[in-house]
N, C-alpha and C. Protein backbone atom coordinates (compact mmCIF):
# COMPACT_ATOMS: atom_id res chain seq x y z
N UNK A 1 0.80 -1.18 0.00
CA UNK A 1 0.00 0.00 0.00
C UNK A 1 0.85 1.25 0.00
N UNK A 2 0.15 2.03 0.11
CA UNK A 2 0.67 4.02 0.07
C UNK A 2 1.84 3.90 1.28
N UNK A 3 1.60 3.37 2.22
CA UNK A 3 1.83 3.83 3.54
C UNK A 3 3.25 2.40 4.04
N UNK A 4 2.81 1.42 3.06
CA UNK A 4 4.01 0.02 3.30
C UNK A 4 5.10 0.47 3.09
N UNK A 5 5.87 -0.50 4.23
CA UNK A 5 7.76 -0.49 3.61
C UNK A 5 7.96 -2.00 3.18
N UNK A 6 8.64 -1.72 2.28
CA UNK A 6 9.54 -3.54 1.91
C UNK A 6 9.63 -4.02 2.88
N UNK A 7 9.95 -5.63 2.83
CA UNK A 7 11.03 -6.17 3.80
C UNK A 7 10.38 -6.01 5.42
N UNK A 8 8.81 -5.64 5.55
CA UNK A 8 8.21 -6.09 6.82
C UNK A 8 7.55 -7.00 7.43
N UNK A 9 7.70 -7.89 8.23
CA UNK A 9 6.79 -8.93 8.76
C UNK A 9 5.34 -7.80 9.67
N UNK A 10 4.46 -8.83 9.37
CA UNK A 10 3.46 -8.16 10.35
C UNK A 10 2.45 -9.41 11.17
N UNK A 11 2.31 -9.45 12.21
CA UNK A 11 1.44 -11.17 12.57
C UNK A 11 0.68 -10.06 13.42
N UNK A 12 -0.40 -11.88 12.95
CA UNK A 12 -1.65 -10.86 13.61
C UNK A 12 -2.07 -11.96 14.50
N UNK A 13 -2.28 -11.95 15.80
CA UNK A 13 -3.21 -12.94 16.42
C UNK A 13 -4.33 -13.00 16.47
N UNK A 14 -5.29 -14.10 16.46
CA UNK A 14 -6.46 -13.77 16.88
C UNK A 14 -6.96 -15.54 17.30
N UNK A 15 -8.03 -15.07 18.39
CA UNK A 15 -8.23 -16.76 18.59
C UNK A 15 -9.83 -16.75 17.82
N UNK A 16 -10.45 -15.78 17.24
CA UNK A 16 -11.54 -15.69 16.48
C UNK A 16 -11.36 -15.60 15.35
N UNK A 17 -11.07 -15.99 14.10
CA UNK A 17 -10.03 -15.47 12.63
C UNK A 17 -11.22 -15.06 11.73
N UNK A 18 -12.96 -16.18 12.47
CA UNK A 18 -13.56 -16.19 11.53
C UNK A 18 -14.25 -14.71 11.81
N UNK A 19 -14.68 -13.86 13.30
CA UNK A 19 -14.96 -12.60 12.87
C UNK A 19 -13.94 -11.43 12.54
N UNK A 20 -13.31 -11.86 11.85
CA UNK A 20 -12.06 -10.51 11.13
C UNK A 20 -13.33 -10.19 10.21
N UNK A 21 -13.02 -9.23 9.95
CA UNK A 21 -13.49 -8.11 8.98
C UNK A 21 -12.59 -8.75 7.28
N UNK A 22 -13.37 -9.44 6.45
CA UNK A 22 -12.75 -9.39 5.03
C UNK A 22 -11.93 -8.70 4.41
N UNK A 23 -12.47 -7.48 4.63
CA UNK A 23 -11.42 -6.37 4.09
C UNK A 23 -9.99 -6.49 4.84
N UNK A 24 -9.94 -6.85 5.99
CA UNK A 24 -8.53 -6.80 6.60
C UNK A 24 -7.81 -8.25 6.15
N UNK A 25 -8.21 -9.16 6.37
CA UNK A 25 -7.27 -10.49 5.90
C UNK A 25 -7.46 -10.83 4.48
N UNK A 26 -7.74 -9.73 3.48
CA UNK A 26 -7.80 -9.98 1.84
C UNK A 26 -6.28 -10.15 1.19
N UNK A 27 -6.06 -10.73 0.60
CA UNK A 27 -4.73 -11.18 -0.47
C UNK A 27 -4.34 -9.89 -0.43
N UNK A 28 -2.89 -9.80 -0.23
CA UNK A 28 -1.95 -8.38 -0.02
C UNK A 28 -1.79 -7.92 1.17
N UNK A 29 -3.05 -8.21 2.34
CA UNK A 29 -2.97 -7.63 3.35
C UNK A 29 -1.90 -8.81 4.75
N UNK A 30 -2.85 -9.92 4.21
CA UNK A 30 -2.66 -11.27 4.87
C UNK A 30 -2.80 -12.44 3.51
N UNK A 31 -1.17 -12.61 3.81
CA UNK A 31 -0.49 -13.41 2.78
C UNK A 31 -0.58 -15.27 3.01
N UNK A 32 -0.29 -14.95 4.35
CA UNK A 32 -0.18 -16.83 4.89
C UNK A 32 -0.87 -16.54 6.23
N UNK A 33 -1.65 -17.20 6.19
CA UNK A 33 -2.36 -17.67 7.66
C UNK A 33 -1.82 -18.53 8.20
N UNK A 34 -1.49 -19.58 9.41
CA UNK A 34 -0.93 -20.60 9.84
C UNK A 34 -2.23 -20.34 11.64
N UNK A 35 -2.18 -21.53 11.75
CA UNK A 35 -3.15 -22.08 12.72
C UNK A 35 -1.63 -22.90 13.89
N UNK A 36 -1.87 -22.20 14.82
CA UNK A 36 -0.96 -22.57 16.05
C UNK A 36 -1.61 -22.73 16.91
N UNK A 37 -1.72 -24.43 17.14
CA UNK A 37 -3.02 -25.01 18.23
C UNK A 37 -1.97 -25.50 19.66
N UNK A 38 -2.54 -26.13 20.52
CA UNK A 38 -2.11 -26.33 22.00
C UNK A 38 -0.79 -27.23 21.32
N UNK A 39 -0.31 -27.44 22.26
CA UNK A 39 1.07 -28.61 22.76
C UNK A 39 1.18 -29.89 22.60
N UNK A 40 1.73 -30.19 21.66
CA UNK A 40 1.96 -31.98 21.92
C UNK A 40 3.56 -32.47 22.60
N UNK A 41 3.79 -33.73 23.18
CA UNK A 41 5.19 -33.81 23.88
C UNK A 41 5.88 -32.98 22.94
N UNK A 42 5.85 -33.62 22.03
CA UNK A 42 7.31 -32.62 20.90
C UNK A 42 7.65 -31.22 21.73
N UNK A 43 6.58 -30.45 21.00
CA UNK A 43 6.47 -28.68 20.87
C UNK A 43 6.84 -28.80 23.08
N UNK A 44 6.52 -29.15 23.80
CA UNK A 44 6.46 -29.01 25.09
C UNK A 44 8.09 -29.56 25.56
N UNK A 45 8.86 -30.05 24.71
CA UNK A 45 9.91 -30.24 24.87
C UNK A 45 10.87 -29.57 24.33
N UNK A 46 10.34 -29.35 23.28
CA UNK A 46 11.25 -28.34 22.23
C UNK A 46 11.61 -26.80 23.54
N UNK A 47 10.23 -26.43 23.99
CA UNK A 47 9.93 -25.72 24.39
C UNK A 47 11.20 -25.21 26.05
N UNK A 48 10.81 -26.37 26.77
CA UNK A 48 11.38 -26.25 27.59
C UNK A 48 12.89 -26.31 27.52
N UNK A 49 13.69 -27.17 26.68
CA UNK A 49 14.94 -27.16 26.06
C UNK A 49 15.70 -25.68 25.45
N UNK A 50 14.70 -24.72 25.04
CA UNK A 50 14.81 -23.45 24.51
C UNK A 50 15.18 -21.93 25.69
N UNK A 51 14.16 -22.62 26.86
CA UNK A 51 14.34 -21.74 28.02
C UNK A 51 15.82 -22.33 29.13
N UNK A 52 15.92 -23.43 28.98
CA UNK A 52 17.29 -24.26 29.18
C UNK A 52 18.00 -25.26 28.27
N UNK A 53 18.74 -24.53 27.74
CA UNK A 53 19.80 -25.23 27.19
C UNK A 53 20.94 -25.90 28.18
N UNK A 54 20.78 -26.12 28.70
CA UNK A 54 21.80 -26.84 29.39
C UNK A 54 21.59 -28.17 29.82
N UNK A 55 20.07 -28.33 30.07
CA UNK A 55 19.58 -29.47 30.81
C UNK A 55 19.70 -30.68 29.80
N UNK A 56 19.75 -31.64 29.97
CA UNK A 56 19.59 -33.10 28.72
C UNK A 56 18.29 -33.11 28.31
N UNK A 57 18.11 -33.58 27.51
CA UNK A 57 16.49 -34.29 26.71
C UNK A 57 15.90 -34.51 28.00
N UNK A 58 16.44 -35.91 28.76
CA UNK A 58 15.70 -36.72 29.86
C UNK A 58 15.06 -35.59 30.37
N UNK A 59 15.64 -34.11 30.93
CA UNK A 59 14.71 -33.57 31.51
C UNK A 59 13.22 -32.99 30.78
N UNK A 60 13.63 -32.56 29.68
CA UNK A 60 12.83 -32.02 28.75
C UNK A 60 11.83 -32.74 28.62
N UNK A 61 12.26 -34.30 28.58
CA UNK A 61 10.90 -35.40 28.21
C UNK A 61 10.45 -35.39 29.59
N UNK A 62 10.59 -35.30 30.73
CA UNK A 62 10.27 -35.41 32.37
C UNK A 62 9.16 -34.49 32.43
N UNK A 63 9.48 -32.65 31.95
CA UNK A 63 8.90 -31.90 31.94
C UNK A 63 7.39 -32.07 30.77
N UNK A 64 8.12 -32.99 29.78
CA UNK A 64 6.70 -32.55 28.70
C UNK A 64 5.72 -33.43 29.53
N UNK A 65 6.53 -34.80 29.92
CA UNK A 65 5.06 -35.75 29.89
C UNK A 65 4.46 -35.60 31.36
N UNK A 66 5.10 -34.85 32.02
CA UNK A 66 3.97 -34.30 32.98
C UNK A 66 3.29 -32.93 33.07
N UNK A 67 3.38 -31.82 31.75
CA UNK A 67 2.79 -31.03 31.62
C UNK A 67 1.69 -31.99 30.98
N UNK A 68 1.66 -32.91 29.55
CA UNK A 68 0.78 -33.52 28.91
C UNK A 68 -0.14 -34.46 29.73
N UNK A 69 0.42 -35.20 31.06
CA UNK A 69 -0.21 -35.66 32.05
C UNK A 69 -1.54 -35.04 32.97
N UNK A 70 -0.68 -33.61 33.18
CA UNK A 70 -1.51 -32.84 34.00
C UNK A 70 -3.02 -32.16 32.82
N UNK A 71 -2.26 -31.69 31.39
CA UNK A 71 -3.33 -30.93 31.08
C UNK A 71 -3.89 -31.65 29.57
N UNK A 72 -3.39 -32.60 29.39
CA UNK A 72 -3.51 -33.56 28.21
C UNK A 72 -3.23 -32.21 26.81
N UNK A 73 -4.07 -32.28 26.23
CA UNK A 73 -4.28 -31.48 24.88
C UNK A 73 -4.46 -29.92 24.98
N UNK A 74 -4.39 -29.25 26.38
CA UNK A 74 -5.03 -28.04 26.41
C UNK A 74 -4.63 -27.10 26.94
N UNK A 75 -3.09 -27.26 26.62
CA UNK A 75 -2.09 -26.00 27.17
C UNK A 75 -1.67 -25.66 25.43
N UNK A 76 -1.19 -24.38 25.81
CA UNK A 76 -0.88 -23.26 24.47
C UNK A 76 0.69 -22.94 24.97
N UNK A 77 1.56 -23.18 23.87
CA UNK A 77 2.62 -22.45 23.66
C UNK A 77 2.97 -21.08 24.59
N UNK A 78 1.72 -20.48 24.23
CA UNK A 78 2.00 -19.19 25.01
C UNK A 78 2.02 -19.25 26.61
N UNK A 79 1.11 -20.13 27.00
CA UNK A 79 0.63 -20.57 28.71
C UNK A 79 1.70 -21.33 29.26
N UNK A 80 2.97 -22.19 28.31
CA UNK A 80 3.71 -22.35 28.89
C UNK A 80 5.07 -21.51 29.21
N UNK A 81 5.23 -21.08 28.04
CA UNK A 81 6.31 -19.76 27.82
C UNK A 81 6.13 -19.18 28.96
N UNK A 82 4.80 -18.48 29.49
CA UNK A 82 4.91 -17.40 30.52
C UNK A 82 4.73 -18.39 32.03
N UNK A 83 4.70 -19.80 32.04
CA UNK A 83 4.91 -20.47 33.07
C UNK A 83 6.65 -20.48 33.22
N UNK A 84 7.16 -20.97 31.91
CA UNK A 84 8.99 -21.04 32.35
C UNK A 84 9.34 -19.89 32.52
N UNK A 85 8.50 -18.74 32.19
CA UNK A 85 9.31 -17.55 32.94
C UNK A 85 9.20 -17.03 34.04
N UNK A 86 8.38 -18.04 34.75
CA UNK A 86 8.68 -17.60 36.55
C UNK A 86 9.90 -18.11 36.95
N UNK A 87 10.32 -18.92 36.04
CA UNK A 87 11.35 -20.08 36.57
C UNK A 87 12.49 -19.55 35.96
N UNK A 88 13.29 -18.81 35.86
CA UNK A 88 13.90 -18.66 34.27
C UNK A 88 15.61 -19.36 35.05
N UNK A 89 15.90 -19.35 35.87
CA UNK A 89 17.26 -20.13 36.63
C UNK A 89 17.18 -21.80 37.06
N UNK A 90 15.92 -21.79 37.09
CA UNK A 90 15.40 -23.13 37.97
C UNK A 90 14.63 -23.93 36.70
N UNK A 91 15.07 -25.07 36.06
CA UNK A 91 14.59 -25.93 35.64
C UNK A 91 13.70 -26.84 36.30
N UNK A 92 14.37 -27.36 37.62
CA UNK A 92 13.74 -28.48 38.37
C UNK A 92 12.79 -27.75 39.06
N UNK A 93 12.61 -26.57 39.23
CA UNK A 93 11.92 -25.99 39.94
C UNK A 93 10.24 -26.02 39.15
N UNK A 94 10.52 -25.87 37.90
CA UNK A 94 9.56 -25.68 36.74
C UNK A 94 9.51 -27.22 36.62
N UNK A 95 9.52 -28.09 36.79
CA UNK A 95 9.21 -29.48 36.36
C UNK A 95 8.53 -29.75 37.62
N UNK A 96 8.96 -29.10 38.84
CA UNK A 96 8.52 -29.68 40.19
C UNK A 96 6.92 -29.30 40.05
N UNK A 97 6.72 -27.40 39.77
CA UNK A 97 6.05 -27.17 40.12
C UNK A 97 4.37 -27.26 38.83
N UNK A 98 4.94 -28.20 37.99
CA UNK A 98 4.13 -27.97 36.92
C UNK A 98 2.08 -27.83 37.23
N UNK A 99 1.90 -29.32 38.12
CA UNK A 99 0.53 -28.70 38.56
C UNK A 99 0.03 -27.34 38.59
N UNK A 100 0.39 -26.47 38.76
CA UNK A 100 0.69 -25.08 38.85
C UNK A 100 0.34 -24.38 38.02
N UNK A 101 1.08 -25.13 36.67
CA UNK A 101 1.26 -24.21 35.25
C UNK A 101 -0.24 -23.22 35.16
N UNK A 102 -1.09 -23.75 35.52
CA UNK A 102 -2.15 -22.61 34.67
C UNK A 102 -3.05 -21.64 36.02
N UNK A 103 -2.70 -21.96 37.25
CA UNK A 103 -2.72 -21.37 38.56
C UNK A 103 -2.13 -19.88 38.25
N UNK A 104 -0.52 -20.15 38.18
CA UNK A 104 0.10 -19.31 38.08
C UNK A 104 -0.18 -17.98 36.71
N UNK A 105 -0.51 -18.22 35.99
CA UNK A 105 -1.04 -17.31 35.14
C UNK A 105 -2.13 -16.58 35.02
């Protein structure tokens, strides 16, 4: 448009996509949509491995399958992110306290 620069990303969240307004997510405006749903072990390991690099897998898999234990299918990327950041020194602390995870937020 009039007002665009090259070379910008722009994301849009929304957990409603279907009441956007047409005019706003039309071809040019919104190029790729992508759908980013809750956590499976993978993404919940990936995850925790990212906020500690230091720790081994074993912990990472410790941490996923008792976040996936506690909340099965219905934690979000985002709900855990801002759970490991109470923790951000303490790994075991964040694996201890996972029951928690959605308390705390």
């Amino acid at each position: 448009g009039a007002v665009g620069s090259e070379g910008r990303l722009t994301f849009l969240t929304t957990n409603y996509p279907e009441r956007l307004d047409p005019a706003l997510i039309r071809p040019g405006r919104v190029d790729v949509k992508q759908y980013i749903g809750h956590c499976g072990l993978p993404e919940l390991e990936k995850i925790y491995l990212k906020f500690y690099p230091e720790v081994d897998d074993e912990k990472a898999k410790e941490f996923a399958t008792k976040v996936f234990d506690n909340f099965k299918e219905n934690i979000s990327p985002a709900q855990v992110q801002a759970y490991l950041l109470l923790y951000p020194e303490d790994p075991e602390m964040a694996i201890e306290n996972v029951s928690q995870l959605t308390n705390k937020l």
